[in-house]
C-alpha atoms as a PDB file:
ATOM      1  CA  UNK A   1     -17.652   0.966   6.726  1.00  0.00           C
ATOM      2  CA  UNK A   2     -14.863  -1.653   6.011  1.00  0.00           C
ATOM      3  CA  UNK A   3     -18.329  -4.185   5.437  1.00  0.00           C
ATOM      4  CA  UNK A   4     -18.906  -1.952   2.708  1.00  0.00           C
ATOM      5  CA  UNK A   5     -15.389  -1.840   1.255  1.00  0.00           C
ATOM      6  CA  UNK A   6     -15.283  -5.886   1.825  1.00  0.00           C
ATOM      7  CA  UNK A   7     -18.965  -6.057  -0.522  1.00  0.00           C
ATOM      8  CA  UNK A   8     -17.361  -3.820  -2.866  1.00  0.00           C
ATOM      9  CA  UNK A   9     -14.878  -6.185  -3.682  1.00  0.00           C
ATOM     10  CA  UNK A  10     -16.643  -9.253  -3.412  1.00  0.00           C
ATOM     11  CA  UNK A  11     -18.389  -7.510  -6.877  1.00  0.00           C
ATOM     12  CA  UNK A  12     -15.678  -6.664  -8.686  1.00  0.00           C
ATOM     13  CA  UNK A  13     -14.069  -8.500 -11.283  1.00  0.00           C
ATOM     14  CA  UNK A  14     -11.831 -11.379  -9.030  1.00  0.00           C
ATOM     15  CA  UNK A  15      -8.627 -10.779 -11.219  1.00  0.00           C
ATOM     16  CA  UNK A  16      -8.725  -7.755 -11.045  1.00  0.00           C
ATOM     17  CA  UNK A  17      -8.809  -7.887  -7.007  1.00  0.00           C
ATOM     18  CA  UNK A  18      -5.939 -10.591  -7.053  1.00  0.00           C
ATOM     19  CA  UNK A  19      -3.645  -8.122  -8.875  1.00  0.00           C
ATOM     20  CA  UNK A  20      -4.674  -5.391  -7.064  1.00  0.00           C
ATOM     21  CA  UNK A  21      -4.271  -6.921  -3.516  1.00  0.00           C
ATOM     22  CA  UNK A  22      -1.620  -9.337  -3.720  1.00  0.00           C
ATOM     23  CA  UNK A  23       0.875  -7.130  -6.609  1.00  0.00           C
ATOM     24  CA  UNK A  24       4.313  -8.585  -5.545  1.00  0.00           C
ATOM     25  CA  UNK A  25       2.534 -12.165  -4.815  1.00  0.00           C
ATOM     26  CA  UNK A  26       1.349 -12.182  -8.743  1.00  0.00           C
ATOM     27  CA  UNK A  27       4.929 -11.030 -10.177  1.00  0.00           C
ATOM     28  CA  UNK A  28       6.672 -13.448  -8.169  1.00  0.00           C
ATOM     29  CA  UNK A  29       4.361 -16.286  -9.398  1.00  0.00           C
ATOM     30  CA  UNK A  30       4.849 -14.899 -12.746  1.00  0.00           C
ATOM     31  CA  UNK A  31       8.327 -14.810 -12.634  1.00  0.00           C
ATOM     32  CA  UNK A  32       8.431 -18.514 -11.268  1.00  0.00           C
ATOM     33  CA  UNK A  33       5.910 -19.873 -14.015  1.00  0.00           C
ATOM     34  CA  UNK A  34       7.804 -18.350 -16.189  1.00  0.00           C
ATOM     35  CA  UNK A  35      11.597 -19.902 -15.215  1.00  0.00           C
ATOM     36  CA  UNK A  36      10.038 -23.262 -14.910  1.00  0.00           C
ATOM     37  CA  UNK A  37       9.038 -23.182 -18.181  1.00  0.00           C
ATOM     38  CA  UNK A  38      11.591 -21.251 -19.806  1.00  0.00           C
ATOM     39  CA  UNK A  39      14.072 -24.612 -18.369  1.00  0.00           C
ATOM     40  CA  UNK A  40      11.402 -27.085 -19.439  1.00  0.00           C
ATOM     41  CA  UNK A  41      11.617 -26.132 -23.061  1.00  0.00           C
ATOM     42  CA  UNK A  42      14.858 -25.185 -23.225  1.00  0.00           C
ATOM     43  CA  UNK A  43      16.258 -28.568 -22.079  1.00  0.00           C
ATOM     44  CA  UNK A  44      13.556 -30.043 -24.554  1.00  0.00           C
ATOM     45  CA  UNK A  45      15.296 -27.878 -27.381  1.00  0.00           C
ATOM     46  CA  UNK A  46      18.605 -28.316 -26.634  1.00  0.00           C
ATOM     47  CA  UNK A  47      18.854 -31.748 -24.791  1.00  0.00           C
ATOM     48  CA  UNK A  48      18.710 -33.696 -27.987  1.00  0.00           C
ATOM     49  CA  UNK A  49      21.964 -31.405 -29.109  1.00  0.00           C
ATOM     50  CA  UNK A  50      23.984 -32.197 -26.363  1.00  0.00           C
ATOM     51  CA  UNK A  51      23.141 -35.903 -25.991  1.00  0.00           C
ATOM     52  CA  UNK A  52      23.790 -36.456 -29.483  1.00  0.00           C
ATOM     53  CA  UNK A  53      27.302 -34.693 -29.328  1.00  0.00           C
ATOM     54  CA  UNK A  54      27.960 -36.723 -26.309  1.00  0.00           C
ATOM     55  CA  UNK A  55      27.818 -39.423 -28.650  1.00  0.00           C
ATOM     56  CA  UNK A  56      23.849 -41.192 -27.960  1.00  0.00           C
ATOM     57  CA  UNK A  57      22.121 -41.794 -31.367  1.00  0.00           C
ATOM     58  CA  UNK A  58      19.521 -38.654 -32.194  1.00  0.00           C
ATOM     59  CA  UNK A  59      17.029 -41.418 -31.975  1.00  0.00           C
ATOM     60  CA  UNK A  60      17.833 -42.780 -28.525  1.00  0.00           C
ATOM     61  CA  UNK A  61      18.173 -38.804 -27.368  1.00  0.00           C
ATOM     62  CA  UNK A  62      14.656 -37.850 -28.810  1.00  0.00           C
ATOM     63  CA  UNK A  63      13.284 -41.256 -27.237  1.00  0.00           C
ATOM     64  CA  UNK A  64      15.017 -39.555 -23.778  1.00  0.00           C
ATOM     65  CA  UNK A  65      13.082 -36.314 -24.619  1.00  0.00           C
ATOM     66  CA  UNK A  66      10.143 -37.662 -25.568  1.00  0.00           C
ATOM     67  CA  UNK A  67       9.504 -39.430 -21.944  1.00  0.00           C
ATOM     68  CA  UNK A  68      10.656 -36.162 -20.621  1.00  0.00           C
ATOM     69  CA  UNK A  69       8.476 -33.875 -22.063  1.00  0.00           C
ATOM     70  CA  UNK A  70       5.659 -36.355 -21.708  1.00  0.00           C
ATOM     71  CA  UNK A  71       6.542 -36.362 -17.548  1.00  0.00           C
ATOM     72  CA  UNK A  72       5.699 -32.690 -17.831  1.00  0.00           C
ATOM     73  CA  UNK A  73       2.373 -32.563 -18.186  1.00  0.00           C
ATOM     74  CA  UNK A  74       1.973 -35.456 -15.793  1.00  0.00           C
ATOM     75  CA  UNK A  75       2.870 -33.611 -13.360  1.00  0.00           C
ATOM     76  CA  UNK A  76       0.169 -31.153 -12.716  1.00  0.00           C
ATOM     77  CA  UNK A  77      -2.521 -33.650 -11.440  1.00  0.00           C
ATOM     78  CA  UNK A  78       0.190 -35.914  -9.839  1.00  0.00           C
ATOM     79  CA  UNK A  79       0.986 -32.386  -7.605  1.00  0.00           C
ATOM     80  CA  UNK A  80      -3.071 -31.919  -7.520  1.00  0.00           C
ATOM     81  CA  UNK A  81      -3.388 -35.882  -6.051  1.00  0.00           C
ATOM     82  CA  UNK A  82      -0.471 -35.304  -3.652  1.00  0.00           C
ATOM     83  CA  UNK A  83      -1.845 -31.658  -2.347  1.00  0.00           C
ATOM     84  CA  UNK A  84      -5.740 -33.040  -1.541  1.00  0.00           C
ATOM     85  CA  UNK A  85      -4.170 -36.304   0.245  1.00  0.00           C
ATOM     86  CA  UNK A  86      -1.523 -34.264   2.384  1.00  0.00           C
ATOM     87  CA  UNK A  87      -4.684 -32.081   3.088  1.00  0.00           C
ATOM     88  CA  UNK A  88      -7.161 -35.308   3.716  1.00  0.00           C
ATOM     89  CA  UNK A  89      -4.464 -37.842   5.522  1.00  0.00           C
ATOM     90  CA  UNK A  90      -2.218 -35.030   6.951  1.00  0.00           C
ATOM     91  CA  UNK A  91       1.344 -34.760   7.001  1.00  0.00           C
ATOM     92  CA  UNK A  92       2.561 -37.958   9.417  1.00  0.00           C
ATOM     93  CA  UNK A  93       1.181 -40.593   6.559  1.00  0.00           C
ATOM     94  CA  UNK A  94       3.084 -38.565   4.153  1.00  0.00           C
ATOM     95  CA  UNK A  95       6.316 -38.472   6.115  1.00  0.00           C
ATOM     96  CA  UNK A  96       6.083 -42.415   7.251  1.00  0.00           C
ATOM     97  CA  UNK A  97       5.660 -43.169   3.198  1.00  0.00           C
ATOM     98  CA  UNK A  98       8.739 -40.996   2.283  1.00  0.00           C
ATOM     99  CA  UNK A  99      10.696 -42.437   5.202  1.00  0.00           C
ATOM    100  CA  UNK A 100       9.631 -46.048   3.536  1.00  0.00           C
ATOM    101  CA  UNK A 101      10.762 -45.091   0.231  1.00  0.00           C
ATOM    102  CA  UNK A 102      14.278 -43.613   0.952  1.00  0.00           C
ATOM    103  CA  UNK A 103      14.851 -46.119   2.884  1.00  0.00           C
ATOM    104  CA  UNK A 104      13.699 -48.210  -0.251  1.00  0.00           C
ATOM    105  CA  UNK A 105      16.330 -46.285  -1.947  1.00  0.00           C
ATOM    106  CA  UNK A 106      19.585 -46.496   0.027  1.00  0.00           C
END
């Protein structure tokens, strides 16, 4: 019986079975996507404000924006790259390079 119950689902609509199997995992990613964003575009919207009564030129500020906002974007397939070569080279390569860099750093 539970084969039947597992075909069932394999022919239903697959968003449908995400939100009805994993509820609190789908609000909670919600909720994240949505605070991430929410403090990306705010700082983009107000950043300029605050740098420019801190006394930086509304030019130099949106130029500070600009690479900021541009960086956000970037992101995505820089986290994509980094996920499928943890995954491929596994997690000691990753932890020598990160011990290389802060110590790069310091």
């Amino acid at each position: 019986m539970s084969t039947g119950v597992a075909l069932s689902h394999a022919h239903s609509d697959p968003i449908a079975t995400v939100f009805r199997d994993y509820p609190g995992r789908v609000i909670a990613g919600m909720i994240c996507f949505f605070a991430i964003f929410s403090i990306a575009l705010g700082l983009g919207a107000w950043l300029p404000n605050i740098l420019a009564e801190r006394g930086f030129t509304i030019a130099k500020s949106l130029n500070s924006i600009f690479w900021m906002t541009l960086a956000f974007p970037c992101a995505a397939p820089g986290s994509i790259v980094a996920g499928c070569s943890w995954y491929h080279a596994g997690r000691l390569l990753h932890c020598l390079l990160a011990q290389k860099l802060e110590e790069y750093t310091l």
